[in-house]
Protein backbone atom coordinates (compact mmCIF):
# COMPACT_ATOMS: atom_id res chain seq x y z
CA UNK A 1 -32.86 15.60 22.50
CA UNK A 2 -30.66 12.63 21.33
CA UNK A 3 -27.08 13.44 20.27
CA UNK A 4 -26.39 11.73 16.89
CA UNK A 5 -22.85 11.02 15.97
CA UNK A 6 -22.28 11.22 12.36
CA UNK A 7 -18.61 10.45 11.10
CA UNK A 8 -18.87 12.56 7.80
CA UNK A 9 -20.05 16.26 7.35
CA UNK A 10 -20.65 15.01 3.39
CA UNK A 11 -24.14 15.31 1.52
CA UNK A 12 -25.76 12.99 3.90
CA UNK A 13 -24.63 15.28 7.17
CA UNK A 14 -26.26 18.66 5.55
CA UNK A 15 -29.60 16.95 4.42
CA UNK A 16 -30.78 15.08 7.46
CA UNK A 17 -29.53 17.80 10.26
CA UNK A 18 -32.90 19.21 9.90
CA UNK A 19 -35.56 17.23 8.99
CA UNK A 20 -33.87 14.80 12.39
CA UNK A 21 -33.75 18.10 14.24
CA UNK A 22 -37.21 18.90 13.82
CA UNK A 23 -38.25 15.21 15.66
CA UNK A 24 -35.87 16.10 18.26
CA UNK A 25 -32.25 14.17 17.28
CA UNK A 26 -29.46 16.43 17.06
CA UNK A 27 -27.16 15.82 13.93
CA UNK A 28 -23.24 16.20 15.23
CA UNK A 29 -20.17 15.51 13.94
CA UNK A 30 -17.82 13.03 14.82
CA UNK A 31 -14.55 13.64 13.04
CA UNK A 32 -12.19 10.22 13.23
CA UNK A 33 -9.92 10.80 9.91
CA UNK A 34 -7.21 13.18 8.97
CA UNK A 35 -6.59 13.91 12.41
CA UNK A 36 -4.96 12.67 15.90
CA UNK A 37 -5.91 11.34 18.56
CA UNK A 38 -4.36 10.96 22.27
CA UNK A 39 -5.89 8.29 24.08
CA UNK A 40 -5.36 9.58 27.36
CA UNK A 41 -7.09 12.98 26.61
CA UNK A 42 -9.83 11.84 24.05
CA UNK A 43 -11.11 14.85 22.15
CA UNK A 44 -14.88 13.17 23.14
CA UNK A 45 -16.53 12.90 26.68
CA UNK A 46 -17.67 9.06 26.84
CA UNK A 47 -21.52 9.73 27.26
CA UNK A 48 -20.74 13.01 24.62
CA UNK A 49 -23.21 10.69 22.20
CA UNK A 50 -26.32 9.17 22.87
CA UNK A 51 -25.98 6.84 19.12
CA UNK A 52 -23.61 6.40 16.30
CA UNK A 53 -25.31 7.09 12.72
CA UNK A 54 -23.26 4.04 10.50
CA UNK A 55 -20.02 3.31 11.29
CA UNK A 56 -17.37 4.78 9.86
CA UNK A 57 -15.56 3.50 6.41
CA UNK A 58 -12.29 3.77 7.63
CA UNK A 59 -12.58 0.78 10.58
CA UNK A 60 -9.76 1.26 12.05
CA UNK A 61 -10.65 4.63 12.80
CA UNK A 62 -13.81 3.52 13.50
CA UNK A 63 -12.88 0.98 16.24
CA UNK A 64 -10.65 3.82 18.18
CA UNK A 65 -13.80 5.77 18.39
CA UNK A 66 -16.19 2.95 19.07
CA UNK A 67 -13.50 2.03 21.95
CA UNK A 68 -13.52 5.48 23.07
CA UNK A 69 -17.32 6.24 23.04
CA UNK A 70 -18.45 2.70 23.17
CA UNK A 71 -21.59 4.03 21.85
CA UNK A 72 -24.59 1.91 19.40
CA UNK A 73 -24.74 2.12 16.32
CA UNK A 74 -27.86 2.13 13.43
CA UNK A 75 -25.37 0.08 11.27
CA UNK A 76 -22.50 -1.13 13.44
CA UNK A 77 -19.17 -2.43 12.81
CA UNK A 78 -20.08 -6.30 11.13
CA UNK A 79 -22.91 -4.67 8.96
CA UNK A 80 -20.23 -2.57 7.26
CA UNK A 81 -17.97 -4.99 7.32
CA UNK A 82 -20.32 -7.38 5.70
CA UNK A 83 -21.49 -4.88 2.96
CA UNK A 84 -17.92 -4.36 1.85
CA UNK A 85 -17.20 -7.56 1.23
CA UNK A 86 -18.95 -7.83 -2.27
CA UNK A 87 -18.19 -11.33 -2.69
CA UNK A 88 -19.42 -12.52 0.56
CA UNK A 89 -23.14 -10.86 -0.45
CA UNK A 90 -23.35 -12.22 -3.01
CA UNK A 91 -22.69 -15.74 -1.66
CA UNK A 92 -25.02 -15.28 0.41
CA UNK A 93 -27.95 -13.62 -1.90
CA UNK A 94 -27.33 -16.36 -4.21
CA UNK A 95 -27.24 -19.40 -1.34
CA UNK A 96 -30.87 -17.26 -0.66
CA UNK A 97 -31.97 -17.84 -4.14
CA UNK A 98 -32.16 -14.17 -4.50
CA UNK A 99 -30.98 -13.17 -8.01
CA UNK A 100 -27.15 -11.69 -8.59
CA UNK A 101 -24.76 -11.47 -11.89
CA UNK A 102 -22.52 -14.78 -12.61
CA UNK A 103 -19.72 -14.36 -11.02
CA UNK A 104 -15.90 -15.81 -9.95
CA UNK A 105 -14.18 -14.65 -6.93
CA UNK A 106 -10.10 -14.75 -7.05
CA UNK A 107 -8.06 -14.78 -4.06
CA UNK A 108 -4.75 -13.43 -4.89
CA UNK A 109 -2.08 -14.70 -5.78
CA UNK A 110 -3.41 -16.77 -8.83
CA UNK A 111 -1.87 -18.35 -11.74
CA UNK A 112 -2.66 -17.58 -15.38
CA UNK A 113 -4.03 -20.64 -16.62
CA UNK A 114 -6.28 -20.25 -13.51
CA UNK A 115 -7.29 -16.68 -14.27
CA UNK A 116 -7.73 -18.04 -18.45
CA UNK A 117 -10.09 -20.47 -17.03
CA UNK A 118 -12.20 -17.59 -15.18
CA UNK A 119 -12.28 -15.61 -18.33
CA UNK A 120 -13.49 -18.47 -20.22
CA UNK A 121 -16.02 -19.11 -17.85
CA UNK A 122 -17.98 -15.65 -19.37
CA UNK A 123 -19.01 -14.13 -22.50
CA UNK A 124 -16.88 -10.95 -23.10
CA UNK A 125 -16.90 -8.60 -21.94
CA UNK A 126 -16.26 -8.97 -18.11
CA UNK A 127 -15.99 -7.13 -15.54
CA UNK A 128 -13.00 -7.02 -13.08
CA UNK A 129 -13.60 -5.56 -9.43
CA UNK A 130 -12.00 -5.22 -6.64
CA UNK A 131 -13.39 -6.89 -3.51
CA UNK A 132 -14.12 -4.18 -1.16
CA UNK A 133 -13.28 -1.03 -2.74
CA UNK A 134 -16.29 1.92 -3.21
CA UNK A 135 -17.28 4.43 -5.37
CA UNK A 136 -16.65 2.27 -8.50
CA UNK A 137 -13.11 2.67 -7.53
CA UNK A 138 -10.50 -0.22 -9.52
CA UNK A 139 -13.63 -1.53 -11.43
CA UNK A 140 -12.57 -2.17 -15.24
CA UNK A 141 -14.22 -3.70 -17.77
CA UNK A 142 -12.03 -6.23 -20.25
CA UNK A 143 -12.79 -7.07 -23.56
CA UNK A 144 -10.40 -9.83 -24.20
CA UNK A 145 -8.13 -12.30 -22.95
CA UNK A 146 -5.13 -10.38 -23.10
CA UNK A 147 -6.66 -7.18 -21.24
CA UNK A 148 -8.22 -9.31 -18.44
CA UNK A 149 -4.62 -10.49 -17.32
CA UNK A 150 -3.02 -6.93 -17.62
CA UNK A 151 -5.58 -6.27 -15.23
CA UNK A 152 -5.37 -8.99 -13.09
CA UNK A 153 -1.31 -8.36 -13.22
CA UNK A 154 -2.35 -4.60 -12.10
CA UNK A 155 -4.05 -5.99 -9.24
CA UNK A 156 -1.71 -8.72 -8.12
CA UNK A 157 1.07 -5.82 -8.23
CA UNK A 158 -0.98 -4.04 -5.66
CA UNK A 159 -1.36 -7.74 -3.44
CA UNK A 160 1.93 -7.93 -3.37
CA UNK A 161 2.35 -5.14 -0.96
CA UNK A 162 1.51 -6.75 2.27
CA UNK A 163 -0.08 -4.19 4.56
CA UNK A 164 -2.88 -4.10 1.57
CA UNK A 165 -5.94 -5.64 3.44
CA UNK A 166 -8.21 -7.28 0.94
CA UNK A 167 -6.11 -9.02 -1.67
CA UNK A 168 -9.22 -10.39 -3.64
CA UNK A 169 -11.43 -9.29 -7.07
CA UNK A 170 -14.66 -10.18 -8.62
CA UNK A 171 -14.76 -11.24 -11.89
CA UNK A 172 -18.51 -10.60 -13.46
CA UNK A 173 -20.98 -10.83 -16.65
CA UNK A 174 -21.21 -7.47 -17.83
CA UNK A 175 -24.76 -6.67 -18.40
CA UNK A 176 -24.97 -4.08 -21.40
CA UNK A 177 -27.28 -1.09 -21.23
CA UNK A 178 -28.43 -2.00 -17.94
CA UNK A 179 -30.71 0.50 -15.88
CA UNK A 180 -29.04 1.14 -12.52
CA UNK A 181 -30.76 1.91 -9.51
CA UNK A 182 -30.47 2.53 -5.72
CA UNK A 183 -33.03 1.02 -3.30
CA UNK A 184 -33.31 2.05 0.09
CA UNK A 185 -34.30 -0.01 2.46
CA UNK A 186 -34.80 1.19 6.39
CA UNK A 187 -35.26 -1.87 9.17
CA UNK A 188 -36.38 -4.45 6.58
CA UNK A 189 -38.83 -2.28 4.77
CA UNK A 190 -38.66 0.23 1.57
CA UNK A 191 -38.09 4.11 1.98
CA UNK A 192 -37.34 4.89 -1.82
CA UNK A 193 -35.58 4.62 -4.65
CA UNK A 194 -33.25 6.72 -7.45
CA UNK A 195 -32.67 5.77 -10.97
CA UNK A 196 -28.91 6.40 -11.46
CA UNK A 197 -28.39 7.47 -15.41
CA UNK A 198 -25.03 9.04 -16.44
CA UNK A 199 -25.31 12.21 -18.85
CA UNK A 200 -25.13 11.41 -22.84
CA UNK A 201 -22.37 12.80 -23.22
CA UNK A 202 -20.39 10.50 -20.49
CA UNK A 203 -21.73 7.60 -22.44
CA UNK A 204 -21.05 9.00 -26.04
CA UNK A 205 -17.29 9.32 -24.52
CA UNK A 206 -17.14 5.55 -23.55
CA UNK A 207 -18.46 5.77 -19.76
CA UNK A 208 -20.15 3.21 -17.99
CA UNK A 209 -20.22 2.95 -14.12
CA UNK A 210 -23.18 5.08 -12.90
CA UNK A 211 -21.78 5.86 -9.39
CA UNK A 212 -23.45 9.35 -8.57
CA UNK A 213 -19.40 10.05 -7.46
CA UNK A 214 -18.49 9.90 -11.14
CA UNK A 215 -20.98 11.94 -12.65
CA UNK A 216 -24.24 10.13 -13.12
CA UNK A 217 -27.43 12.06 -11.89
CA UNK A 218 -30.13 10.17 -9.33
CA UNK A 219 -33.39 10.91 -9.81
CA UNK A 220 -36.59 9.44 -7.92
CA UNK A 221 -38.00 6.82 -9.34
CA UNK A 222 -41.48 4.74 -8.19
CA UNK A 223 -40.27 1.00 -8.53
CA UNK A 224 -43.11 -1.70 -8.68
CA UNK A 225 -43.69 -3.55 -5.89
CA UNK A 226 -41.57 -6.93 -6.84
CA UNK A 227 -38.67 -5.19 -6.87
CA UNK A 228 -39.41 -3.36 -3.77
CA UNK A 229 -39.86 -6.82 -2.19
CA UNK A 230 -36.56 -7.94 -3.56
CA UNK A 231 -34.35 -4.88 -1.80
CA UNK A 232 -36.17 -5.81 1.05
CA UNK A 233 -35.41 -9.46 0.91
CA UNK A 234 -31.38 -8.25 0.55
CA UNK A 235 -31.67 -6.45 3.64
CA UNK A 236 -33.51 -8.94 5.96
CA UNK A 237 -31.01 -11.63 4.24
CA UNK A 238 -27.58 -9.51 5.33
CA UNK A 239 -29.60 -8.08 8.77
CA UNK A 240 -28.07 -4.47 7.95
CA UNK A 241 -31.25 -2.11 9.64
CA UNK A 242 -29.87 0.67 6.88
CA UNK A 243 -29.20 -0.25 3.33
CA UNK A 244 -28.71 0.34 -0.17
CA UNK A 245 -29.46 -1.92 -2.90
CA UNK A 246 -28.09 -1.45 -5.84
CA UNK A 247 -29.99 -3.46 -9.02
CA UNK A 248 -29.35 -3.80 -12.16
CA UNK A 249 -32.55 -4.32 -14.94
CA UNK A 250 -32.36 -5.43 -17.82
CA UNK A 251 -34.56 -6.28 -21.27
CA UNK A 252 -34.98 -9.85 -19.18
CA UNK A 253 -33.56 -9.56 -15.68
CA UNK A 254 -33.36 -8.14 -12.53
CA UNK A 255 -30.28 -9.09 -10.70
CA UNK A 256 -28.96 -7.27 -7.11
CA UNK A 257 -25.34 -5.97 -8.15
CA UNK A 258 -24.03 -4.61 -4.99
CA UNK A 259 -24.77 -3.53 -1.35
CA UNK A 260 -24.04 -0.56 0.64
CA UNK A 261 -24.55 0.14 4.50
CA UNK A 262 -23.01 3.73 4.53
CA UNK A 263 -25.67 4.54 1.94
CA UNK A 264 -25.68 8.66 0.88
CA UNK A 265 -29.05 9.82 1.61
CA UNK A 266 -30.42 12.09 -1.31
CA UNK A 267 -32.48 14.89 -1.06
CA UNK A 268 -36.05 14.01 0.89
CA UNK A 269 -38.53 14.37 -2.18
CA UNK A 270 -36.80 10.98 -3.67
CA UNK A 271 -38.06 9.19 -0.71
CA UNK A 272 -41.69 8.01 0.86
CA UNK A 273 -42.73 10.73 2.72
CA UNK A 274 -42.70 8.94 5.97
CA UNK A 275 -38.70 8.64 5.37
CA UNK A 276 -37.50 11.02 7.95
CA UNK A 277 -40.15 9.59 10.54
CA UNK A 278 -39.20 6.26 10.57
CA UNK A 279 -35.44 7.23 10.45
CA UNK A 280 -35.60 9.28 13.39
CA UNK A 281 -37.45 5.87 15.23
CA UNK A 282 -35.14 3.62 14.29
CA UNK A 283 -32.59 5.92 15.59
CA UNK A 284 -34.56 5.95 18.49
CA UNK A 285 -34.48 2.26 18.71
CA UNK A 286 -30.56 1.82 18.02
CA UNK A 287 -29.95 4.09 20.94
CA UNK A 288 -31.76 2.65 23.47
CA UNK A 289 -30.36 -1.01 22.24
């Protein structure tokens, strides 16, 4: 039986303890936030793991554990690390030739006839996102000159603290009535897909980031096999072995929006039905790395 650390008891904790139990990896938790620590009694045995599941989101917890344990990882510290940096993707997607919205990053601090130039740059409306931030957390859409630098103003409030890590943003086309969906992609190859849709009412009421966290609904979805090809491309492209692609589709594009390598799993009927097999062997394959 292989011991698998898992940082979070979320969502993703509940629905794979079983279908990983039944091909013989146990699903534990690792608690590293919202807690201490004394590094001369660590609360873990150093072989108490056989593999880490993804690293976890808060790195510097992360790297106390990983010190601690020194155990692999599926997705490891610099796959994380790479994921989050949204700007740094899509540098890289777009130096691939692999398709991604226009967009401007600003390092902080920058001046307004700077920022007036970025905003120019774009057809309103734009949106304005913080670098490395989740969950659709910070993102804002502007419809005019004068909003956009309130919001930049917002954000270079918050850069002025210095202990704030990231002091960088995304400025991006907004794509209107775009279709929004999650790719999964498991060591270079596709494992499924959900179509992310918030409720009518949430749009009727002015809402429009689809993160499942802020009430949109997933639902499995068969995507053609170009666009299967293209989450796959991401992946090999960023060398993350676990990874979700977020896309964006519209009347006449497909562009890759963001990346995420501490992806939520969903419940097993939105996936191929080989999902939980070749999870378990690339598991398999991370812990005897």
């Amino acid at each position: 039986m292989i011991d698998l650390a898992v940082a979070n008891d979320k969502e993703t904790f509940e629905r794979m303890r079983e279908p990983l139990a039944e091909r013989g990896i146990r699903v534990r938790h690792m608690p590293v936030r919202e807690r201490t620590v004394a590094l001369d009694e660590p609360p873990w045995e150093p072989d108490e793991y056989d593999v880490g599941f993804v690293y976890p989101g808060r790195l510097m917890e992360g790297g106390v554990a990983d010190a601690l344990l020194e155990i692999p990882w599926l997705n490891d510290h610099d796959t994380v690390l790479t994921s989050r940096n949204k700007a740094e993707v899509l540098a890289r997607l777009k130096r691939a030739e692999l398709p991604v919205p226009k967009s401007v990053y600003v390092s902080n601090d920058v001046g307004e006839d700077e920022l007036t130039a970025v905003f120019e740059r774009f057809e309103p409306p734009v949106v304005v996102k913080p670098n490395s931030t989740t969950r659709g957390v910070g993102v804002a859409k502007a419809h005019d000159l004068d909003t956009f630098l309130g919001i930049c103003d917002y954000l270079s409030l918050v850069h002025d603290y210095r202990a704030t890590g990231d002091q960088s943003f995304l400025v991006q086309e907004y794509l209107p009535n775009a279709t929004d969906y999650r790719v999964m992609v498991l060591e270079g190859e596709y494992v499924g897909a959900v179509e992310r849709r918030l409720p009518d009412e949430a749009v009727s009421e002015g809402q429009w980031k689809h993160n499942v966290h802020r009430g949109a609904e997933a639902t499995g979805v068969d995507l053609p096999d170009v666009w299967r090809d293209l989450a796959e491309s991401v992946a090999t492209e960023l060398e993350i072995p676990f990874l979700g692609v977020d896309l964006l589709e519209t009347a006449d594009r497909l562009v890759v929006n963001e990346t995420n390598a501490r992806p939520t799993i969903d419940e097993e009927t939105k996936y191929e039905p080989d999902f939980y097999d070749r999870l378990a062997a690339a598991i398999r394959t991370a812990a005897e790395a």
